[in-house]
Protein backbone atom coordinates (compact mmCIF):
# COMPACT_ATOMS: atom_id res chain seq x y z
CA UNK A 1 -14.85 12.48 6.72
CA UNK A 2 -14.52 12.35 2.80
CA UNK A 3 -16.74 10.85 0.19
CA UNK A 4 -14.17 10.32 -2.09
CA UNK A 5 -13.51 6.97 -3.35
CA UNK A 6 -9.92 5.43 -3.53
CA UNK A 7 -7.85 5.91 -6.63
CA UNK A 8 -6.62 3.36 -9.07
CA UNK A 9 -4.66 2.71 -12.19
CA UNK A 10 -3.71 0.19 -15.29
CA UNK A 11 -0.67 -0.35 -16.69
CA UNK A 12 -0.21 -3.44 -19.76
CA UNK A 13 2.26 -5.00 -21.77
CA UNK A 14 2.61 -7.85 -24.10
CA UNK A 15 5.01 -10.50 -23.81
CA UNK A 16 6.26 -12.95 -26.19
CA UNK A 17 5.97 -16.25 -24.20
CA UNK A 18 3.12 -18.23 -23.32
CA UNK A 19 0.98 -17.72 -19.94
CA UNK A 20 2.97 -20.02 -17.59
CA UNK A 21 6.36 -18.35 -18.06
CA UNK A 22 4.79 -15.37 -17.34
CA UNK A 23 3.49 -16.78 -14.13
CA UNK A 24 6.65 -17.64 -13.06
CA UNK A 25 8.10 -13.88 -13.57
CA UNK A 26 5.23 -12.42 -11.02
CA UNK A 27 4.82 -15.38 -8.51
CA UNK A 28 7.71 -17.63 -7.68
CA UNK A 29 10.60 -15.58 -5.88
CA UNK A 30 13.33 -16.32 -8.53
CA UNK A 31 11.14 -15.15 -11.35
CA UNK A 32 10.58 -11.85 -9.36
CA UNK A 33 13.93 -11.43 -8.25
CA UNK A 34 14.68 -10.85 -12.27
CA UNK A 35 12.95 -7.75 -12.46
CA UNK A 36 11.54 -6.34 -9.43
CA UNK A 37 13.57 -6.62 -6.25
CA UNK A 38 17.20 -8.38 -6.15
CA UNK A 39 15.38 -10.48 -2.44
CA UNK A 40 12.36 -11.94 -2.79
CA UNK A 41 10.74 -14.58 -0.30
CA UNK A 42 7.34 -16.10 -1.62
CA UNK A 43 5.13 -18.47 0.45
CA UNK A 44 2.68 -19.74 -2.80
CA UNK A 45 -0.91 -19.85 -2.70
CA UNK A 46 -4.31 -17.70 -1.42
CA UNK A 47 -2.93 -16.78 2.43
CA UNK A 48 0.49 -16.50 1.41
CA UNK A 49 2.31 -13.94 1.31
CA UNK A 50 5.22 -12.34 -1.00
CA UNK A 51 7.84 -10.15 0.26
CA UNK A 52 9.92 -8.32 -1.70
CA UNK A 53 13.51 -5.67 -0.65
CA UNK A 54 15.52 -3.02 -2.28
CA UNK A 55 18.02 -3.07 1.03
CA UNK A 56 17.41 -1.85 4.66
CA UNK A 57 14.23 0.66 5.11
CA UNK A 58 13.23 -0.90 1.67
CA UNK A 59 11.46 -3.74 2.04
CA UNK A 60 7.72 -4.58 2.14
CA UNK A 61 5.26 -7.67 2.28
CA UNK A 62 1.83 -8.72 0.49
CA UNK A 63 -0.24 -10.94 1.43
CA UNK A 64 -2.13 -13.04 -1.32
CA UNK A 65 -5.41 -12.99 -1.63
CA UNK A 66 -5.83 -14.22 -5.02
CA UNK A 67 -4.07 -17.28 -6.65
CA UNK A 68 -5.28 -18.73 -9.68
CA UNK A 69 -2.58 -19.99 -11.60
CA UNK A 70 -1.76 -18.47 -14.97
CA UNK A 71 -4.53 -16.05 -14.94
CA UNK A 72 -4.68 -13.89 -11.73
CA UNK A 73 -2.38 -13.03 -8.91
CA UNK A 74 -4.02 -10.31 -6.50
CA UNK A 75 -1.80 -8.99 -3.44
CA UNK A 76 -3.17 -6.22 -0.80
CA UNK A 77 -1.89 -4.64 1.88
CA UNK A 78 -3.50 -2.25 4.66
CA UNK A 79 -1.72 0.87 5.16
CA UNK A 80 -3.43 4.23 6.15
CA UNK A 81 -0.37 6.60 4.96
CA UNK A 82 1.12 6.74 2.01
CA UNK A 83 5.11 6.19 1.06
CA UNK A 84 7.22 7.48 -1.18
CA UNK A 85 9.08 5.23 -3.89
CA UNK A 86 11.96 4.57 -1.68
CA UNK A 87 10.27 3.21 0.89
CA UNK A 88 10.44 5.96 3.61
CA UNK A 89 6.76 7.22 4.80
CA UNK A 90 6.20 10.55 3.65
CA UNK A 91 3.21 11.72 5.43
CA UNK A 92 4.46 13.90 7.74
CA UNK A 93 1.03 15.85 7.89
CA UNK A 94 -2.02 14.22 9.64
CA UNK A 95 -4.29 14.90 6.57
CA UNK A 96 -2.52 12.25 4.41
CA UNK A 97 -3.60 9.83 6.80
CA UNK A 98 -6.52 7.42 6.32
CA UNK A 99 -8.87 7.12 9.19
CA UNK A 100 -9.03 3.69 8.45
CA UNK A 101 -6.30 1.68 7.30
CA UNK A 102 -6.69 1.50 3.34
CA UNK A 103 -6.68 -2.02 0.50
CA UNK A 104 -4.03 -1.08 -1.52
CA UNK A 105 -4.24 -4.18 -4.13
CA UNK A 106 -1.90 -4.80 -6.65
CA UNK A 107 -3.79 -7.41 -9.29
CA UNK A 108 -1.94 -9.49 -11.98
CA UNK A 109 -3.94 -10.54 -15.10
CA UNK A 110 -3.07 -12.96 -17.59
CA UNK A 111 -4.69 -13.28 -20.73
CA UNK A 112 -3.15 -15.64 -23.17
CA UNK A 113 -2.76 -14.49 -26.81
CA UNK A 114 -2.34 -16.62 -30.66
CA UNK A 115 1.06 -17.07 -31.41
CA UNK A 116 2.27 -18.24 -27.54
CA UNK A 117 1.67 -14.65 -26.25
CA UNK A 118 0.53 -12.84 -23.16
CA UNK A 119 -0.88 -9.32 -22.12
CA UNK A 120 -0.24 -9.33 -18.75
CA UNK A 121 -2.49 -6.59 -17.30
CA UNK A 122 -1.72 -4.63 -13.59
CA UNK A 123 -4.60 -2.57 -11.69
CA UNK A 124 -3.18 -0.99 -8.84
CA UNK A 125 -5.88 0.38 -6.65
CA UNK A 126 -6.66 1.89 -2.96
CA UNK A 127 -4.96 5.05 -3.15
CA UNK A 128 -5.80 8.23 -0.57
CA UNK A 129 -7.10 11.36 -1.82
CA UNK A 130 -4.35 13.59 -0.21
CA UNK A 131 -1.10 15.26 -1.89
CA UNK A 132 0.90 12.21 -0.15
CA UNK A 133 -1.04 9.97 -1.77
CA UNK A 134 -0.81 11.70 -5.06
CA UNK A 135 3.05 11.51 -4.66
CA UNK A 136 2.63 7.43 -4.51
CA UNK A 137 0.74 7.00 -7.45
CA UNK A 138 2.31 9.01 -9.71
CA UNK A 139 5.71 7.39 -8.79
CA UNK A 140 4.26 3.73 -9.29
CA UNK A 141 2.39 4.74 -12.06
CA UNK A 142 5.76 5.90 -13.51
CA UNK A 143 7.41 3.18 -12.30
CA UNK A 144 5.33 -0.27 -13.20
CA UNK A 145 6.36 0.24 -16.94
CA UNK A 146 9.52 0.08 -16.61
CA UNK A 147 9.33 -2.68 -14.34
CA UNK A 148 7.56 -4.73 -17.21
CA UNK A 149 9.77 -3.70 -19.74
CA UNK A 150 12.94 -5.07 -17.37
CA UNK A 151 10.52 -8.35 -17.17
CA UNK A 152 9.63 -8.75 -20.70
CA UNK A 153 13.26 -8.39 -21.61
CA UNK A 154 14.45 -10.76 -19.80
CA UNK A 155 11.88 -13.50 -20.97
CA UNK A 156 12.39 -12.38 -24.80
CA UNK A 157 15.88 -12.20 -24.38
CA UNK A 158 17.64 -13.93 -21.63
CA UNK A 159 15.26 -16.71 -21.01
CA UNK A 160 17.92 -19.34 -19.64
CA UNK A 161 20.88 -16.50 -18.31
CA UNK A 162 21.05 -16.06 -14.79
CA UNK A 163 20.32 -11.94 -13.81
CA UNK A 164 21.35 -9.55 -11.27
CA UNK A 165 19.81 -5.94 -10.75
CA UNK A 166 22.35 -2.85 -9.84
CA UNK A 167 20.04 -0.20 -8.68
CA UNK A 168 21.35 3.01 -8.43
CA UNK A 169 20.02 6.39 -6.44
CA UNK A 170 21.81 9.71 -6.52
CA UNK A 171 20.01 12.65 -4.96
CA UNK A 172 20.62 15.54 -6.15
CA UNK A 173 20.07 19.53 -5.23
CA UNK A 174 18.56 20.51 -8.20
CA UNK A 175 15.04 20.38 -9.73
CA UNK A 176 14.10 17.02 -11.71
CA UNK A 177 13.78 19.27 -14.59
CA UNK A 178 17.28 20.48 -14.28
CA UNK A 179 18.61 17.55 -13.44
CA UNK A 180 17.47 15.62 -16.15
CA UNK A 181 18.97 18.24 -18.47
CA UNK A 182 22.12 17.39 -17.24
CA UNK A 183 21.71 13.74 -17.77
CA UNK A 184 20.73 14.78 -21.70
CA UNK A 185 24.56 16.52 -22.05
CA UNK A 186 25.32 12.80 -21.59
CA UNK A 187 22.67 10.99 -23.95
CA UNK A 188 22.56 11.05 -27.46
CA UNK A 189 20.10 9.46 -29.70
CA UNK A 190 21.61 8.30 -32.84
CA UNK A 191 20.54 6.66 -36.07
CA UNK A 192 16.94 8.45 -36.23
CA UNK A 193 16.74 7.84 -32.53
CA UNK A 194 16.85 4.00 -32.75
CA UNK A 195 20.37 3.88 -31.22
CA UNK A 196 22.17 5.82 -28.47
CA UNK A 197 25.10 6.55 -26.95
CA UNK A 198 25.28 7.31 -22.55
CA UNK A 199 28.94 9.04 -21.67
CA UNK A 200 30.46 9.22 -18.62
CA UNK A 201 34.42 9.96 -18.09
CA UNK A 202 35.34 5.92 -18.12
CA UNK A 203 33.28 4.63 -20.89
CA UNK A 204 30.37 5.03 -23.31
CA UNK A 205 27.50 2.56 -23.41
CA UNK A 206 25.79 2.08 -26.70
CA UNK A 207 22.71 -0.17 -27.71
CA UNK A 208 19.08 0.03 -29.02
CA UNK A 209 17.11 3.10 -27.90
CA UNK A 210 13.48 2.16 -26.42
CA UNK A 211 12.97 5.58 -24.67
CA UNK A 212 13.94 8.54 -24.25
CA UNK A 213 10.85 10.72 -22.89
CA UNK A 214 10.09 13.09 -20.41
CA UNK A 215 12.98 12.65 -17.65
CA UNK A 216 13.34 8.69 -18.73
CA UNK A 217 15.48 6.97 -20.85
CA UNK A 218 15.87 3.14 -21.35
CA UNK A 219 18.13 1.36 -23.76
CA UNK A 220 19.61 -2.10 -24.35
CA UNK A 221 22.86 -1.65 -23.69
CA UNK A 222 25.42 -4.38 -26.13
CA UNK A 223 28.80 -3.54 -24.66
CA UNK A 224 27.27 -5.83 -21.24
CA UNK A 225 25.65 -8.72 -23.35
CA UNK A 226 22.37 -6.82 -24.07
CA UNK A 227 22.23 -5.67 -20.45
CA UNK A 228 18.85 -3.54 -19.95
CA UNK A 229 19.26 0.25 -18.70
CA UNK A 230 16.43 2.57 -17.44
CA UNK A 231 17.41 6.09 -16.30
CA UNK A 232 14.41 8.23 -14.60
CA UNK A 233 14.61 11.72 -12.47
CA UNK A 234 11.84 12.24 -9.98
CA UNK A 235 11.25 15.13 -7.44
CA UNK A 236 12.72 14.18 -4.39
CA UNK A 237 10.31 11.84 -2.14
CA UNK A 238 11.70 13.94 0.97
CA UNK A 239 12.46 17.68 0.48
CA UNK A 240 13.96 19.82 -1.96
CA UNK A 241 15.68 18.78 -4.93
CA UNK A 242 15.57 15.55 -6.88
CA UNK A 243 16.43 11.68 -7.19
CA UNK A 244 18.09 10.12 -10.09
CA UNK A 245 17.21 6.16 -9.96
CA UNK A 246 19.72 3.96 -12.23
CA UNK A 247 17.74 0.85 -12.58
CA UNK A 248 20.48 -2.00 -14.50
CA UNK A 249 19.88 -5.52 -15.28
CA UNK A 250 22.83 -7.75 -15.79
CA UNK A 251 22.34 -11.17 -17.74
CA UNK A 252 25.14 -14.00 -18.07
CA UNK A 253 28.76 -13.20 -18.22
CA UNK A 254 28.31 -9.91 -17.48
CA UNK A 255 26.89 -10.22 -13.84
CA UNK A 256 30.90 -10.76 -12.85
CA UNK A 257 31.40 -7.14 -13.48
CA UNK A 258 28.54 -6.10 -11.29
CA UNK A 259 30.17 -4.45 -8.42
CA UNK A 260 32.91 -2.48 -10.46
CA UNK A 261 30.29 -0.96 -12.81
CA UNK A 262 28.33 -0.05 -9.60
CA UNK A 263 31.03 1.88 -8.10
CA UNK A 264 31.97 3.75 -11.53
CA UNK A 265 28.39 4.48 -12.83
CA UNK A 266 27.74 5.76 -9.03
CA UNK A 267 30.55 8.41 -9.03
CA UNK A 268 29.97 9.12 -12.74
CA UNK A 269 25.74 9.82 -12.15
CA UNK A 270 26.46 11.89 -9.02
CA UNK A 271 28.99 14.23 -10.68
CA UNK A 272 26.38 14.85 -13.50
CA UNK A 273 23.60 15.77 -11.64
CA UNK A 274 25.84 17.93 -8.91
């Protein structure tokens, strides 16, 4: 039996509109399904619940435990094993389990700011000690940022356009390290790295550069009405290799083209890391 105390982490970001709009981003379903998860169901209040899906195997459910408008949302779950970032659970070995089921808590803070501002502030806490759990909180500690930054875009920038997600995951045989290099033959900062350009064999996207880090790019991209791009190459959640996720966020007139630029970023991403 360990001593060892569950893990936790924080992630922040400020957001230029006032409390309430923010609140509507993390706890009504539409506001969600603009930066999270493309289906959302909410059932509002402490007791309710909020489920959220990527597509089949993908989905998952919190209850609410906390609801105090415009300040603090808190949602928990009991789980005893740990799962990857797609979804899948990834503890095949009995020592990532829990001998008790564990509170894993996701908790929203508000915290209004002068000018109509908000930090909103996210502890996510009750991870294991194991290697399984290690997987799951690097991944969503990875992963919450550019969650925000899709939500605070949207907000800033597309407060009254309607948005659609494509999300995009191409495994591939290689390490994330190689992998990632071979997404960099496509990317090219430009302009003292405040601009880029992404190639594939159909068309080049160009736009405002707002990260290009260790395997993780993001970028606004103009040619699809200041669409919002985020590129990131993670070991693979369930053997060898890796997994490219293509995270895109559509706003107004450009939603029409969803499906096509699905299909052509989708053979274009798997040829470049293959």
């Amino acid at each position: 039996m360990s001593d060892e105390k569950p893990r936790s982490f924080e992630v922040s970001i400020e957001i230029d509109a006032p409390p309430a709009e923010v609140w509507k981003a993390i706890a009504e379903a539409d506001g969600i399904a603009r930066w999270l998860a493309p289906e959302v169901k909410v059932t509002p209040g402490k007791g309710g619940a909020i489920s959220v899906s990527w597509g089949p195997g993908m989905e998952g459910t919190q209850q609410i435990e906390v609801w105090e408008e415009n300040r603090h949302l808190c949602l928990t779950e009991q789980r005893a094993k740990p799962y990857s970032c797609g979804g899948a659970d990834t503890s095949g070995d009995a020592a990532d389990a829990a001998e008790t089921p564990l509170r894993i808590a996701v908790d929203y803070f508000l915290e209004a700011k002068d000018g109509g501002k908000t930090v909103l502030r996210l502890v996510h806490s009750g991870f294991g000690n194991s290697a399984g759990w290690d997987q799951e909180m690097e991944s969503t500690r990875r992963g919450w940022p550019t969650f925000f930054r899709v939500m605070k875009h949207g907000i800033e920038f597309h407060p009254h356009e309607p948005a659609s997600p494509v999300t995009l995951s191409i495994p591939s045989l290689h390490s994330a390290a190689d992998a990632w290099e071979r997404v960099c033959k496509a990317l090219t900062p430009l302009n003292q790295s405040t601009r880029y350009e992404l190639r594939s064999p159909q068309e080049t996207l160009q736009g405002k550069l707002l990260i290009h880090g260790e395997r993780h790019f993001a970028g606004v991209i103009e040619n699809w009405n200041d669409a919002l791009v985020s590129i990131v190459c993670e070991p693979s959640p369930s053997g060898p290799g890796s997994m490219l996720y293509f995270m895109l966020t559509l706003y107004g007139p450009a939603i029409a083209h969803a499906q096509a630029i699905d299909a052509r970023w989708k053979e274009a991403l798997t040829s470049l890391v293959n």
